[in-house]
C-alpha atoms as a PDB file:
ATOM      1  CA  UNK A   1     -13.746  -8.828  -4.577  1.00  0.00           C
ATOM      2  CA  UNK A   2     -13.888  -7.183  -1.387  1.00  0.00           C
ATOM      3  CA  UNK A   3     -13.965  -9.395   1.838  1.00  0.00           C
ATOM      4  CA  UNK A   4     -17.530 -10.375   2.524  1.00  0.00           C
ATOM      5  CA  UNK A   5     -17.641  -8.101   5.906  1.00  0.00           C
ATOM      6  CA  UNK A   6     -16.671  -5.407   4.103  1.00  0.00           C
ATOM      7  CA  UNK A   7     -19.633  -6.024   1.910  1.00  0.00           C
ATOM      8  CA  UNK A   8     -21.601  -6.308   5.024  1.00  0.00           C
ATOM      9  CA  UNK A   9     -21.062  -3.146   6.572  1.00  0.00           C
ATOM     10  CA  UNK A  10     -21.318  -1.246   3.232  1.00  0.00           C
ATOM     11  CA  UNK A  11     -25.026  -2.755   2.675  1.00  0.00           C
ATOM     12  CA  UNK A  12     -26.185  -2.356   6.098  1.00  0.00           C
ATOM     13  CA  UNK A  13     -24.750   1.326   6.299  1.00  0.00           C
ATOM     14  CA  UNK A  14     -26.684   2.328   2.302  1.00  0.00           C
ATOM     15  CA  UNK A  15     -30.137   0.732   3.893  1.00  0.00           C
ATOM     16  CA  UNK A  16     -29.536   3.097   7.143  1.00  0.00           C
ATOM     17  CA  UNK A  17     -28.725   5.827   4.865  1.00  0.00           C
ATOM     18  CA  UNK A  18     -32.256   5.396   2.820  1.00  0.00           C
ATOM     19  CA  UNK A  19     -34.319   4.200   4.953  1.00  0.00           C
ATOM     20  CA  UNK A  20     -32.959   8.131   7.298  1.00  0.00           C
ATOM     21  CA  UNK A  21     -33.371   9.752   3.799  1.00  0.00           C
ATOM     22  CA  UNK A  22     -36.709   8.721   3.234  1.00  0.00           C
ATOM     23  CA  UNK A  23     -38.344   9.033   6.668  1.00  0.00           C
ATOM     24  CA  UNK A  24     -36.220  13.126   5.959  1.00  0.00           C
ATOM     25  CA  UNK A  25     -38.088  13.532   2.718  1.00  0.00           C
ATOM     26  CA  UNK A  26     -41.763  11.769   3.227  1.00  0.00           C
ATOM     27  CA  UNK A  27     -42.014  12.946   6.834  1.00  0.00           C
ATOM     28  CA  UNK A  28     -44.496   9.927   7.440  1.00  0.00           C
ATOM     29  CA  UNK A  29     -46.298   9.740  10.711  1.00  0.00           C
ATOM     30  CA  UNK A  30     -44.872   8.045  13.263  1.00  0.00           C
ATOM     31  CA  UNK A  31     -47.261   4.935  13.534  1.00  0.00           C
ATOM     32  CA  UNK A  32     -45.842   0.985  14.220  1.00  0.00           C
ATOM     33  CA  UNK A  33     -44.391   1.140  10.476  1.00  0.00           C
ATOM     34  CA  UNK A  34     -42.274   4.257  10.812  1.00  0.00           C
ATOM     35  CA  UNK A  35     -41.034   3.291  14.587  1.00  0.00           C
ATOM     36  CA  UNK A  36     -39.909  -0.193  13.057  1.00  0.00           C
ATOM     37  CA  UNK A  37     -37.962   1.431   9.628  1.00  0.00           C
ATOM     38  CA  UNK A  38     -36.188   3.862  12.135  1.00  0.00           C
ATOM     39  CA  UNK A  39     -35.529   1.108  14.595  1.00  0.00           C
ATOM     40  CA  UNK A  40     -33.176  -0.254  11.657  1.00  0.00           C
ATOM     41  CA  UNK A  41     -32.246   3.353  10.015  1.00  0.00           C
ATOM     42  CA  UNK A  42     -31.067   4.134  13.341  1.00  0.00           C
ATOM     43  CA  UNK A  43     -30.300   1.336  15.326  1.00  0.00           C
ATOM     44  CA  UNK A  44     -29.853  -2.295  14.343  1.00  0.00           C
ATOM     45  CA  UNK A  45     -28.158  -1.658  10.892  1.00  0.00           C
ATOM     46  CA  UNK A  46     -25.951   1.119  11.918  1.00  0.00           C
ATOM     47  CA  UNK A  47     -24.746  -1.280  15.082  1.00  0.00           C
ATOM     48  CA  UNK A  48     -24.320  -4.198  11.889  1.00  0.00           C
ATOM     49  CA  UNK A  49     -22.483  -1.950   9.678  1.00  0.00           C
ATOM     50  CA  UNK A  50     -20.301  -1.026  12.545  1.00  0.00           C
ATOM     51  CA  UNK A  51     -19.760  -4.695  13.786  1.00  0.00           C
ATOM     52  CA  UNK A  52     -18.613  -5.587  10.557  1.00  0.00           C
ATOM     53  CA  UNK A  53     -16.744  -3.118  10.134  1.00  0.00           C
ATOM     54  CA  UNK A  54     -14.730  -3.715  13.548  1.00  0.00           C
ATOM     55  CA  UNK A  55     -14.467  -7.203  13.399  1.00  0.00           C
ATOM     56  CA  UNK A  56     -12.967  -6.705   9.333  1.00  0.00           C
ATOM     57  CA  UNK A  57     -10.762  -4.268  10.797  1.00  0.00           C
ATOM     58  CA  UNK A  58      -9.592  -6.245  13.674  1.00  0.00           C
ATOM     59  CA  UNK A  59      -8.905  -9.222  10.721  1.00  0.00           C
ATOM     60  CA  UNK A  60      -7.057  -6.881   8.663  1.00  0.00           C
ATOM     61  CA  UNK A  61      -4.648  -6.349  11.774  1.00  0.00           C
ATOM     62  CA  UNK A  62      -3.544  -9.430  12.007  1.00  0.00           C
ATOM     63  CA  UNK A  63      -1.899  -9.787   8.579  1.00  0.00           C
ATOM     64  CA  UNK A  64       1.592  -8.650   7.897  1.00  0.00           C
ATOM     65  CA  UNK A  65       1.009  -6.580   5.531  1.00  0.00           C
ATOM     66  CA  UNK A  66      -0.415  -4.103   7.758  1.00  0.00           C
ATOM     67  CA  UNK A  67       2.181  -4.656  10.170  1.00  0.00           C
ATOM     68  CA  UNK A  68       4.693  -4.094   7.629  1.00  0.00           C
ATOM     69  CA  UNK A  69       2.857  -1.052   6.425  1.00  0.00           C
ATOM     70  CA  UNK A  70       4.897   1.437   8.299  1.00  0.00           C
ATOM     71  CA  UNK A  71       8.127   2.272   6.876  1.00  0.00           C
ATOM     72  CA  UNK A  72       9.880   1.594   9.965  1.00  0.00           C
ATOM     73  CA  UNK A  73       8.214  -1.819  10.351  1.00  0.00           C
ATOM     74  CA  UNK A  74       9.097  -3.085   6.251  1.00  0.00           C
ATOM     75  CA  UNK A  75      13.098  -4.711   7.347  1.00  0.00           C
ATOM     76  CA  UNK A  76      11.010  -6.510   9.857  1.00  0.00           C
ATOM     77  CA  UNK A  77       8.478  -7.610   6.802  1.00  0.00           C
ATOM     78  CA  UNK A  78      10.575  -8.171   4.261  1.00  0.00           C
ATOM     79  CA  UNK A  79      12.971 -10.406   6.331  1.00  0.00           C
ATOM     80  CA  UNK A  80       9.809 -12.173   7.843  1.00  0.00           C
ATOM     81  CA  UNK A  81       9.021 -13.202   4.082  1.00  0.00           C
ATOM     82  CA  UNK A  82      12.481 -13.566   2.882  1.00  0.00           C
ATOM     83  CA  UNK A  83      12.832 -17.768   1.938  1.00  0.00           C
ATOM     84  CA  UNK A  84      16.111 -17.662   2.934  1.00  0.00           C
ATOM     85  CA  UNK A  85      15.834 -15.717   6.110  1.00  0.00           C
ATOM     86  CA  UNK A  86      17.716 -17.581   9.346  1.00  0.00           C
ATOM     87  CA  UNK A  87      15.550 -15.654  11.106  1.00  0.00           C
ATOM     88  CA  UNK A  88      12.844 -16.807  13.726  1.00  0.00           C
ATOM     89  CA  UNK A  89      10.038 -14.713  12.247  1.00  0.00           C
ATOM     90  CA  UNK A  90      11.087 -16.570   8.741  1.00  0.00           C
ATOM     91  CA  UNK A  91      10.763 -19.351   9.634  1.00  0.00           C
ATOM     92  CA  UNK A  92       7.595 -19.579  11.126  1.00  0.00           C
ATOM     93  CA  UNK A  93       6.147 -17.342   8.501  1.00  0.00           C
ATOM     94  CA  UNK A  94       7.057 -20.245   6.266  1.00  0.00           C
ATOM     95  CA  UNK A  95       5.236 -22.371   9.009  1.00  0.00           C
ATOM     96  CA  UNK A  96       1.295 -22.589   7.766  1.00  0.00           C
ATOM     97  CA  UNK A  97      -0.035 -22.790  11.068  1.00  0.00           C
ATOM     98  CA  UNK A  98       1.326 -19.273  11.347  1.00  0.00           C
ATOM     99  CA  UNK A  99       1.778 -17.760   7.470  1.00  0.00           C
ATOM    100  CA  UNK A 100       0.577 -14.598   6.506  1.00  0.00           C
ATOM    101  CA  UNK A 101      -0.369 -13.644  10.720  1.00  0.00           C
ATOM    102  CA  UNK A 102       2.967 -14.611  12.178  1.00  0.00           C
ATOM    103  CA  UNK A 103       3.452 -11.456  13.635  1.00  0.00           C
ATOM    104  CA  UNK A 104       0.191 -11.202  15.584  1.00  0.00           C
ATOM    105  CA  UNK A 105       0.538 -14.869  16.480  1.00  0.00           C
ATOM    106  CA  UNK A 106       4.453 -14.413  17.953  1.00  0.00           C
ATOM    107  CA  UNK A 107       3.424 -10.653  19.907  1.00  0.00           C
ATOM    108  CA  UNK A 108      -0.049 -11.057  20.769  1.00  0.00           C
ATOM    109  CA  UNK A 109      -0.711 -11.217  24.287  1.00  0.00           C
ATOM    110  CA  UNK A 110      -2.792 -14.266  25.548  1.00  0.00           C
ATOM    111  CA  UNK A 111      -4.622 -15.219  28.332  1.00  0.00           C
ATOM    112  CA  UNK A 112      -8.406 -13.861  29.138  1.00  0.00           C
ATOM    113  CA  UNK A 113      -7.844 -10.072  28.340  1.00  0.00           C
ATOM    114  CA  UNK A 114      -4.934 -10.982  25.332  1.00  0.00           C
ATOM    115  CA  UNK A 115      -6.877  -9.545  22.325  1.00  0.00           C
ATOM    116  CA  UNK A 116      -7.590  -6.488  24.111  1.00  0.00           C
ATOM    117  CA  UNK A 117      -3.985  -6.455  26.067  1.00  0.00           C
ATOM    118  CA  UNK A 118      -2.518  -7.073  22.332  1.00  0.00           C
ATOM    119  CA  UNK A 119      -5.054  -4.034  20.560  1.00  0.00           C
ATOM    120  CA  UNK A 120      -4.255  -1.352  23.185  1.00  0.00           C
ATOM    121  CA  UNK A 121      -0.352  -2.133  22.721  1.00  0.00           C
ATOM    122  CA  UNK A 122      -1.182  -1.674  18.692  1.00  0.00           C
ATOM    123  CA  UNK A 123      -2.730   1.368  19.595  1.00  0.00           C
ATOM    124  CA  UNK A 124       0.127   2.826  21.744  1.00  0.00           C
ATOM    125  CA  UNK A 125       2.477   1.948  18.701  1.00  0.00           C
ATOM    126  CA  UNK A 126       0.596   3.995  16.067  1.00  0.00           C
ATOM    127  CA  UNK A 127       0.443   6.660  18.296  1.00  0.00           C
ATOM    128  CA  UNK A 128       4.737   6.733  18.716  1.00  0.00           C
ATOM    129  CA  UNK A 129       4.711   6.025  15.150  1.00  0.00           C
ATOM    130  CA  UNK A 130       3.143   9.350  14.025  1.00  0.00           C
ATOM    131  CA  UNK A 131       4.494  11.359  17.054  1.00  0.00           C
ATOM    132  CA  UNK A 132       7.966   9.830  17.044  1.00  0.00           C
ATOM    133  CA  UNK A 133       9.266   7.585  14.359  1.00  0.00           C
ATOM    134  CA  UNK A 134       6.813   8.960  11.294  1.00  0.00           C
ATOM    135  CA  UNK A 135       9.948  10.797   9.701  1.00  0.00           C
ATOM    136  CA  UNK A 136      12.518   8.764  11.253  1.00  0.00           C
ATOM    137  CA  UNK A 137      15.217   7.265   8.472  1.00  0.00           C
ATOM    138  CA  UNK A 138      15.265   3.474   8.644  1.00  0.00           C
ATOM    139  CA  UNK A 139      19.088   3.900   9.479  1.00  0.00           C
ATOM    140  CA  UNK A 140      18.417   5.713  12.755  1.00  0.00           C
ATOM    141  CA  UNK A 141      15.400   3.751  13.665  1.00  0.00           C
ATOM    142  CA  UNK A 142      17.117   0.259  13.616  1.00  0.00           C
ATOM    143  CA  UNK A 143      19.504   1.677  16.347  1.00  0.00           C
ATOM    144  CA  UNK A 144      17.022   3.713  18.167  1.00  0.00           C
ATOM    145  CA  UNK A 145      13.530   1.568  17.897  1.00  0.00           C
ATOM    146  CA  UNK A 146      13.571  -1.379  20.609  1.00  0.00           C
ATOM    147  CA  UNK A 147      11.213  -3.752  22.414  1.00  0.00           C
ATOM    148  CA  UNK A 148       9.472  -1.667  25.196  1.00  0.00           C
ATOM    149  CA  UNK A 149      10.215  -5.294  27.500  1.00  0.00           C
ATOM    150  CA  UNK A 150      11.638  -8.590  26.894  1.00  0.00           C
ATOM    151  CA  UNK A 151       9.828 -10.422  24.536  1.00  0.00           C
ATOM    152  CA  UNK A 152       8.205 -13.070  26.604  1.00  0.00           C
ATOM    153  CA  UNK A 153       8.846 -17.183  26.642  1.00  0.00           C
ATOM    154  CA  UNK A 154       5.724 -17.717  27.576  1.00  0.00           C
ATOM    155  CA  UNK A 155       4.619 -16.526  23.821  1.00  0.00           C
ATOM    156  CA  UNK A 156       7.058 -18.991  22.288  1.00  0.00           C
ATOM    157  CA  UNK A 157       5.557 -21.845  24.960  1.00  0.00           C
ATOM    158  CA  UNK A 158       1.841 -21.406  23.317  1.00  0.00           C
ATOM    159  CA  UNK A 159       3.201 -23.784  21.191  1.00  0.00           C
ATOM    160  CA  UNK A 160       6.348 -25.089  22.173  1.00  0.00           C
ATOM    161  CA  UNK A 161       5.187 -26.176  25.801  1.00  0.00           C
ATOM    162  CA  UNK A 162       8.777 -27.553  26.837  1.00  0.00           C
ATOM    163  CA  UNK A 163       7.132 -30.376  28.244  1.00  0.00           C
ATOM    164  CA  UNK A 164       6.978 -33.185  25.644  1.00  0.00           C
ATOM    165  CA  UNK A 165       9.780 -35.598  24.841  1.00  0.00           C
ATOM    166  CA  UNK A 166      10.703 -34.048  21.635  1.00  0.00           C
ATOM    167  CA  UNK A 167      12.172 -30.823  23.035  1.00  0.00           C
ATOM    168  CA  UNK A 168      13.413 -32.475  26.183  1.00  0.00           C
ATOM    169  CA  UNK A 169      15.336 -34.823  24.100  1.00  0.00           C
ATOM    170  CA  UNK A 170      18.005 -31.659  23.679  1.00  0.00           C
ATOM    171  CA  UNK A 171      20.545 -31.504  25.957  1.00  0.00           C
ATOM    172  CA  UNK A 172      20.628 -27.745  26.207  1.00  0.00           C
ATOM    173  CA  UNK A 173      16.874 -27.735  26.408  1.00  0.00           C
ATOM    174  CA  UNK A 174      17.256 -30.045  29.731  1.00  0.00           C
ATOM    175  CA  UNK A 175      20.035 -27.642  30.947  1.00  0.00           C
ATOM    176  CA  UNK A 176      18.554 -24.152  30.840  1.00  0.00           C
ATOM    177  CA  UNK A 177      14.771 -25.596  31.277  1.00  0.00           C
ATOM    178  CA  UNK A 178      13.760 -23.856  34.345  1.00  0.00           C
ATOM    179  CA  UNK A 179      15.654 -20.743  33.438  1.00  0.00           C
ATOM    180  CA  UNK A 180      13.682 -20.768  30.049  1.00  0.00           C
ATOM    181  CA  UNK A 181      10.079 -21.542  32.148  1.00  0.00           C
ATOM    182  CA  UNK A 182      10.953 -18.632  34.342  1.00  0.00           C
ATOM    183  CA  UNK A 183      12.416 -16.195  31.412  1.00  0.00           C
ATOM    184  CA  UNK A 184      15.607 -15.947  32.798  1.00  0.00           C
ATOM    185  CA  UNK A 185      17.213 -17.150  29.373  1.00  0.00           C
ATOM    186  CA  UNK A 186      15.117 -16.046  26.012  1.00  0.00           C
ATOM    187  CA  UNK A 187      14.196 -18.239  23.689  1.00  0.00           C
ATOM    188  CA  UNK A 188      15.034 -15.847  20.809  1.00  0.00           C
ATOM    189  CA  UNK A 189      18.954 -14.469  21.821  1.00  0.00           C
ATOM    190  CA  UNK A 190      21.665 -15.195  19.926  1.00  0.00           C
ATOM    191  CA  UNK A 191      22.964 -17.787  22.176  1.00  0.00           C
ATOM    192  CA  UNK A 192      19.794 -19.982  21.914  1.00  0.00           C
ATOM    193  CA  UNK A 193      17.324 -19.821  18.969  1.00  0.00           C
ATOM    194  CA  UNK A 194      18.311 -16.558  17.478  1.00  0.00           C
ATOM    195  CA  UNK A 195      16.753 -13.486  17.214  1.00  0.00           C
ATOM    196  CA  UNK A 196      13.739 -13.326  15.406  1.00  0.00           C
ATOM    197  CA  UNK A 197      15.015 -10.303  12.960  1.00  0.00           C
ATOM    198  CA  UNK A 198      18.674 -10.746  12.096  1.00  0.00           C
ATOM    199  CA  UNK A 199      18.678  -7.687   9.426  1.00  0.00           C
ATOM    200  CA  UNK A 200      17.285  -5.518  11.884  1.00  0.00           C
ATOM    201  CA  UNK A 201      19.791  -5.805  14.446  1.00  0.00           C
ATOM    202  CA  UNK A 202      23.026  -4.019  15.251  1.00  0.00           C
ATOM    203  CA  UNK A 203      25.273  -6.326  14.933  1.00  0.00           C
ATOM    204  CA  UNK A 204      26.374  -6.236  18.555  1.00  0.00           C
ATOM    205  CA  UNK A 205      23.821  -7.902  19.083  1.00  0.00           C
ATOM    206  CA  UNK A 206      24.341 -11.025  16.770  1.00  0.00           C
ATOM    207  CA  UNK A 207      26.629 -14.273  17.025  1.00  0.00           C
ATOM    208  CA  UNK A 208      30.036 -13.349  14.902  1.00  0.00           C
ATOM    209  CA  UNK A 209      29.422 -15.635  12.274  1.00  0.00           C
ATOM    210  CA  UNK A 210      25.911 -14.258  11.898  1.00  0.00           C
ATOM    211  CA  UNK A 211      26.871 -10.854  11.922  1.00  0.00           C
ATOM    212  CA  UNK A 212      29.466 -11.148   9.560  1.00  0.00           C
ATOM    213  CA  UNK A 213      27.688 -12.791   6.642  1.00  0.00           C
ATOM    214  CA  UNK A 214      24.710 -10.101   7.110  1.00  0.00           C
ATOM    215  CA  UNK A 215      27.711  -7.966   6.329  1.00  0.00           C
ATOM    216  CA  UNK A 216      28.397  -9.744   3.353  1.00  0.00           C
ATOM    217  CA  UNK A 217      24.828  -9.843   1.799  1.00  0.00           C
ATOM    218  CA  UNK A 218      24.411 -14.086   2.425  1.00  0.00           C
ATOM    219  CA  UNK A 219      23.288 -15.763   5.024  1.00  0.00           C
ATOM    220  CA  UNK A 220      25.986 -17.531   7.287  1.00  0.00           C
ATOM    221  CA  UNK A 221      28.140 -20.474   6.144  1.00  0.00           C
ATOM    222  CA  UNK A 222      27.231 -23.414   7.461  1.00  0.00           C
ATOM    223  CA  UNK A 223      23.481 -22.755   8.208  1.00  0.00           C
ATOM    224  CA  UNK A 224      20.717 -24.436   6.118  1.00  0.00           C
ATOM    225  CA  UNK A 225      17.314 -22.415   6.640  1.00  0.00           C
ATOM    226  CA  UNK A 226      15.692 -25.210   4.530  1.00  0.00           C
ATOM    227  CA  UNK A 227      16.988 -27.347   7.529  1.00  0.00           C
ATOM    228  CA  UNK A 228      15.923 -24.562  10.279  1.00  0.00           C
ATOM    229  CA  UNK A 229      12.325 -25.222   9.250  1.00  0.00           C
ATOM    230  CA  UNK A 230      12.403 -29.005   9.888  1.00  0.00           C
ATOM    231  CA  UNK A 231      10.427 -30.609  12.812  1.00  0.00           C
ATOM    232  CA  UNK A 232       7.287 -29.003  14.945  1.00  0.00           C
ATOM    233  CA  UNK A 233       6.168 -27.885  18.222  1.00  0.00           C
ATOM    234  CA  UNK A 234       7.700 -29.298  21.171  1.00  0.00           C
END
């Protein structure tokens, strides 16, 4: 069953379509009847049936299957799903305040202009994706394919303010809080959190131990991801 804005725009855009057809075939005068069926032919329902359409659209971009739907983007996906993913994107995936839009929620700008900060940056990446990285082999674009900027604290603080007694209560949160508040350490480096996408690293980039059990196929000894999950926003 398609999603009901889908349905939507598909009924608004067949009424437009006979309501043009008819006033093309009949060629009725153009009294107070005929000025209000092309009032809808060509204005109110084909503004609907593109409303829906747009605001379906802008749903379906928030799931992860379409951000997974470029090859270069599926390592990201898959290890964002994976149960037993370390990873930060795992783990809030398997969070159900975040679940199947985890990766709009994490990258999504915010603030007054965010949704339209957050859409233009989509934009700009399907644009390098089909002039760039369209051919690119997954080997060569996990070296090559980077963050245009540090990915920003104050994403992670949307939810995990730093404020409340619960993440205070950590020592190393207490040592390195004003260096996290002002992005000077990131939340999601190896020596703090982790990065989001351990499989999609090089693994210069990644603890030892972490590193080497990727190389292995396993997660790392020692590390529970059932565990990782446990407790909330801070």
């Amino acid at each position: 069953m398609p999603p009901p804005l889908v349905l939507v725009s598909c009924a608004c855009a067949f009424v437009a379509a006979l309501i043009l057809i008819g006033f093309l075939v009949r060629r009725p005068l153009l009294d107070a009847s005929t000025r209000t069926l092309l009032f809808f032919g060509m204005g109110a329902l084909p503004i609907g049936a593109a409303a829906a359409a747009n605001i379906q659209g802008y749903e379906a971009t928030q799931q992860r299957e379409f951000c997974g739907s470029c090859h270069v983007m599926v390592p990201h996906a898959s290890d964002s799903v994976d149960v037993k993913s370390i990873g930060l994107a795992s783990r809030h995936a398997r969070n159900p305040n975040f679940g199947e839009k985890n990766c709009y929620t994490c990258h999504a700008d915010y603030g007054m202009f965010g949704t339209v900060l957050t859409k233009l940056g989509g934009m700009r990446h399907v644009w390098l994706y089909y002039t760039e990285f369209h051919d690119m082999p997954l080997a060569e674009a996990r070296e090559k394919i980077h963050l245009r900027q540090p990915y920003p604290n104050a994403n992670c603080m949307q939810c995990h303010s730093t404020q409340l007694p619960g993440w205070l209560k950590t020592p190393d949160h207490r040592s390195s809080l004003q260096d996290v508040r002002d992005g000077r350490v990131s939340c999601a480096s190896a020596g703090c959190h982790g990065v989001a996408h351990p499989t999609t690293k090089p693994n210069a980039e990644l603890p030892a131990q972490l590193a080497a059990a990727l190389d292995a196929g396993a997660p790392p000894m020692g590390v529970d991801a059932g565990a990782a999950d446990a407790g909330g926003a801070r």
